[in-house]
C-alpha atoms as a PDB file:
ATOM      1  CA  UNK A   1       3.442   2.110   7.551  1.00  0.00           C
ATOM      2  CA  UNK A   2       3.117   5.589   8.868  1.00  0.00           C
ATOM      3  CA  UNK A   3       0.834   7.862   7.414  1.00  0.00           C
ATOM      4  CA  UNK A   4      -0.777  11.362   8.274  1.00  0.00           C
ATOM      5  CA  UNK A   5       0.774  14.071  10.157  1.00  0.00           C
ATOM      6  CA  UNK A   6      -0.471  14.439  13.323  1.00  0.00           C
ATOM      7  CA  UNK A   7      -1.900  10.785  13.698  1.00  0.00           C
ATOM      8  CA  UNK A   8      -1.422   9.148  16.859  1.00  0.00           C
ATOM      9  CA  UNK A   9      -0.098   5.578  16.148  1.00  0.00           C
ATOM     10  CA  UNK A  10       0.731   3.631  13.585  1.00  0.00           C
ATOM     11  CA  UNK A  11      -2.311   3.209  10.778  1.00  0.00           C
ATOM     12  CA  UNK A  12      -1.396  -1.026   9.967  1.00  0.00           C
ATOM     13  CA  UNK A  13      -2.754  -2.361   6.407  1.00  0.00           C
ATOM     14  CA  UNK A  14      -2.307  -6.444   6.030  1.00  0.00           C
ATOM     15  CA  UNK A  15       0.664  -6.397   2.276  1.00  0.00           C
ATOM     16  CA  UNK A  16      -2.117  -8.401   0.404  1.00  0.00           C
ATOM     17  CA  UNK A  17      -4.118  -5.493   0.307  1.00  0.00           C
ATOM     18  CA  UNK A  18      -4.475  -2.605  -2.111  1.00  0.00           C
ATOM     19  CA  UNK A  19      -2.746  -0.965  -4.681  1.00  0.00           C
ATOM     20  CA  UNK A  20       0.785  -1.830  -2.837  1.00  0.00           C
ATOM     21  CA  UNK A  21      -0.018  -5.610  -1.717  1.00  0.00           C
ATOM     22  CA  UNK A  22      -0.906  -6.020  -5.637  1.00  0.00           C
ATOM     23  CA  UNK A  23       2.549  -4.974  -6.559  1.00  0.00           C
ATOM     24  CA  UNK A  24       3.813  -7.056  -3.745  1.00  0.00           C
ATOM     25  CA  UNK A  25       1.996 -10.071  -4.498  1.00  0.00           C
ATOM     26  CA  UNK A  26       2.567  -9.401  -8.134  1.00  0.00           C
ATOM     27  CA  UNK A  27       6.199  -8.195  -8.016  1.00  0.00           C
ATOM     28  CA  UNK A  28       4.847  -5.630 -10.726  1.00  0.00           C
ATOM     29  CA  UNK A  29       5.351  -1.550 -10.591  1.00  0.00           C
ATOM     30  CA  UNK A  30       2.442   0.007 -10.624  1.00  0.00           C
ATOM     31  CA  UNK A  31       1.258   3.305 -11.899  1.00  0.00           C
ATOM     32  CA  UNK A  32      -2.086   4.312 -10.914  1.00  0.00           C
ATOM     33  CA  UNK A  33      -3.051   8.167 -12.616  1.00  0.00           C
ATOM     34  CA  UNK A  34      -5.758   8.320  -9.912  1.00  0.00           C
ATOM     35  CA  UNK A  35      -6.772   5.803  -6.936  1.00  0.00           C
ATOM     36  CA  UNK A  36     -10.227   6.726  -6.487  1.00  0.00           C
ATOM     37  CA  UNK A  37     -10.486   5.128 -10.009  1.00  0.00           C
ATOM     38  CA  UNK A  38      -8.578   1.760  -9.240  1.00  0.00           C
ATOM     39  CA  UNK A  39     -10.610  -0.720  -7.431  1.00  0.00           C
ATOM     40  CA  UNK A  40      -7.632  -1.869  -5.681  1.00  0.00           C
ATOM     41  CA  UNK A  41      -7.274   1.212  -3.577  1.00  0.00           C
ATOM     42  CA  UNK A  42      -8.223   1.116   0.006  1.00  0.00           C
ATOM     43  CA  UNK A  43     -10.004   4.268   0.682  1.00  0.00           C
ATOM     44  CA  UNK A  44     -10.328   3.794   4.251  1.00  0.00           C
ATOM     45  CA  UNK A  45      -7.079   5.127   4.875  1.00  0.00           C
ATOM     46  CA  UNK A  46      -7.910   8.343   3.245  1.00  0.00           C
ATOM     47  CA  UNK A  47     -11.107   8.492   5.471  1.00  0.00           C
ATOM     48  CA  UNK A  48      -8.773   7.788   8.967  1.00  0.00           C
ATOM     49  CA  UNK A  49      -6.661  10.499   8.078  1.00  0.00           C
ATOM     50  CA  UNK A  50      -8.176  12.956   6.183  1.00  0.00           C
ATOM     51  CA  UNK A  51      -5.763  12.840   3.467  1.00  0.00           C
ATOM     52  CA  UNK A  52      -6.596  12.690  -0.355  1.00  0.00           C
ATOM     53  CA  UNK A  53      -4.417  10.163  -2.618  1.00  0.00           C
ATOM     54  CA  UNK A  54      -4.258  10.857  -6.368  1.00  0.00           C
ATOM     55  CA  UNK A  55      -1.834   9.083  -8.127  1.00  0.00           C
ATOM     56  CA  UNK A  56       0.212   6.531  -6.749  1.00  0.00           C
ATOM     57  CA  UNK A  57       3.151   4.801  -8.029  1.00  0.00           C
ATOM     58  CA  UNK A  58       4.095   1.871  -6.502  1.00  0.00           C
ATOM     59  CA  UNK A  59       7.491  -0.421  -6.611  1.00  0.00           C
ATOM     60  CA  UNK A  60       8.431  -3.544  -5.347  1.00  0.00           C
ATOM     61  CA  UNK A  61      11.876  -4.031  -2.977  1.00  0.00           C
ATOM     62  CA  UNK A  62      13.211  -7.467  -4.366  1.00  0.00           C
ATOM     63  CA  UNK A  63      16.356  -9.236  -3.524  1.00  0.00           C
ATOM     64  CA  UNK A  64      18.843  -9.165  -6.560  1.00  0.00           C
ATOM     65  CA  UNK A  65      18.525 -12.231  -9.201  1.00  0.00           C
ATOM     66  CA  UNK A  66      15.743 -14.369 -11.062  1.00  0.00           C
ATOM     67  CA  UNK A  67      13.840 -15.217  -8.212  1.00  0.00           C
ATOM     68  CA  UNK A  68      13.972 -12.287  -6.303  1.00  0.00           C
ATOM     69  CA  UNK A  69      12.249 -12.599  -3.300  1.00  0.00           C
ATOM     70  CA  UNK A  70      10.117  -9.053  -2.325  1.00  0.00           C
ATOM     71  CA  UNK A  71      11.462  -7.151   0.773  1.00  0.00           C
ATOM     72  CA  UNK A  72       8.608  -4.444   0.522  1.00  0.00           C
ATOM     73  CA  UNK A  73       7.800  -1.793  -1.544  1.00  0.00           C
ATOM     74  CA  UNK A  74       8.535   2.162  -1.874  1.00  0.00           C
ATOM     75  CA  UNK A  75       5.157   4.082  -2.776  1.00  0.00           C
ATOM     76  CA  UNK A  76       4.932   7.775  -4.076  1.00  0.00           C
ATOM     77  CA  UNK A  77       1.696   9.852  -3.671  1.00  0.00           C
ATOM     78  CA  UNK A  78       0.347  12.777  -4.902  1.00  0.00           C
ATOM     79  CA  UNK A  79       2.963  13.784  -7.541  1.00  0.00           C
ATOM     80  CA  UNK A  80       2.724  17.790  -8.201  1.00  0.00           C
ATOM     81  CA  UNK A  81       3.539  19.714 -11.464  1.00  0.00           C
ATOM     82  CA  UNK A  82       5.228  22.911 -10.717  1.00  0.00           C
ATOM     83  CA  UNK A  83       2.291  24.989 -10.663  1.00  0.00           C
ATOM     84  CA  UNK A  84       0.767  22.629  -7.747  1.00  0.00           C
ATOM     85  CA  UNK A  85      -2.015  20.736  -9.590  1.00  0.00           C
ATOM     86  CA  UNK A  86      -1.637  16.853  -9.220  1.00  0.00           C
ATOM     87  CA  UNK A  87       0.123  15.232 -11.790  1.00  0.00           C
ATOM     88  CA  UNK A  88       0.522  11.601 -12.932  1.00  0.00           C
ATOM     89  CA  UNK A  89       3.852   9.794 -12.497  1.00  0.00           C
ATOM     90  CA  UNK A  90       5.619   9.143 -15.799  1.00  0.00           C
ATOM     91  CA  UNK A  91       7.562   6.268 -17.334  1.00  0.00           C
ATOM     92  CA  UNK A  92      10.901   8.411 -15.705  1.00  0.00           C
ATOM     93  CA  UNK A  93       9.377   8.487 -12.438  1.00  0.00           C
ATOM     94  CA  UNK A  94       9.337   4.747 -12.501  1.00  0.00           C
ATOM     95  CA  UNK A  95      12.839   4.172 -13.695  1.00  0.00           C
ATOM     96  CA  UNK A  96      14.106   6.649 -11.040  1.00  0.00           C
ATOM     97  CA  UNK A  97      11.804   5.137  -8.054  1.00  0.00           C
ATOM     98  CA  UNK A  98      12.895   1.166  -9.767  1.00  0.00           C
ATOM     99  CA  UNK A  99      17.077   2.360  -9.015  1.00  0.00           C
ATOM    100  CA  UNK A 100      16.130   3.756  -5.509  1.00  0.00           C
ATOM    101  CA  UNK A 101      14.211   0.196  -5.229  1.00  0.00           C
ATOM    102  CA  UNK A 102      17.385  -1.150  -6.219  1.00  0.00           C
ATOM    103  CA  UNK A 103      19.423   0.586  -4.255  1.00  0.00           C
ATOM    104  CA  UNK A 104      17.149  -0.280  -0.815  1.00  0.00           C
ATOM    105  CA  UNK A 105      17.351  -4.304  -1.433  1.00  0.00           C
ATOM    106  CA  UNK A 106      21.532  -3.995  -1.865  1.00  0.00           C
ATOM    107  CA  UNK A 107      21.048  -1.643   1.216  1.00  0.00           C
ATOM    108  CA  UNK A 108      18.973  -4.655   2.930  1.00  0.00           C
ATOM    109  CA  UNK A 109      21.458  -7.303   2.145  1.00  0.00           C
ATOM    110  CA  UNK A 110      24.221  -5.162   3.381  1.00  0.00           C
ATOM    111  CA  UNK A 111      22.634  -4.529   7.023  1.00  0.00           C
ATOM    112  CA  UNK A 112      21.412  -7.972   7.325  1.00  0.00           C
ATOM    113  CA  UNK A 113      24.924  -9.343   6.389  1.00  0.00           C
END
């Protein structure tokens, strides 16, 4: 994925690891309230960049039906309450980010025909 603004390159993390190979592997959403507290999260990223994660919600991409395979995953960082202070994401932010997921694997299927 790309991450940071200003990074040269492209900063490559293997999808078994962290908080979003989890949810891949797992084909589970996950809601983390803050990553430095979830042993799962790869902090190194933070450290190339310079950037500070918080919470993190994390859904998988999966093809339509029972065995849906997983295309990838959408992540959301560092949600913000309106007065600026980090905020966790809520059951609603899940439901909204599962539709977009939804929305992405019918988008998938389309493109690859």
């Amino acid at each position: 994925s790309r991450v940071g603004t200003g990074i040269e390159g492209i900063i490559k993390v293997p999808s078994n690891q962290g908080i979003v190979g989890h949810s891949v592997d797992s084909t589970k959403v996950i809601n983390v309230p803050d990553a430095y507290k979830d042993p799962r999260f790869n902090k190194e990223i933070d450290k190339q960049t310079g950037f500070h994660t918080g919470s993190v919600l994390v859904v998988p991409i999966q093809e339509l039906g029972e065995d849906g395979q997983v295309l990838g995953a959408i992540q959301m960082i560092n949600k913000r309450n309106p007065d600026g202070s980090m905020a966790a994401f809520s059951k609603s932010d899940e439901d909204i980010v599962k539709v977009l997921a939804n929305h992405v694997a019918c988008f998938i299927r389309v493109v690859e025909g």
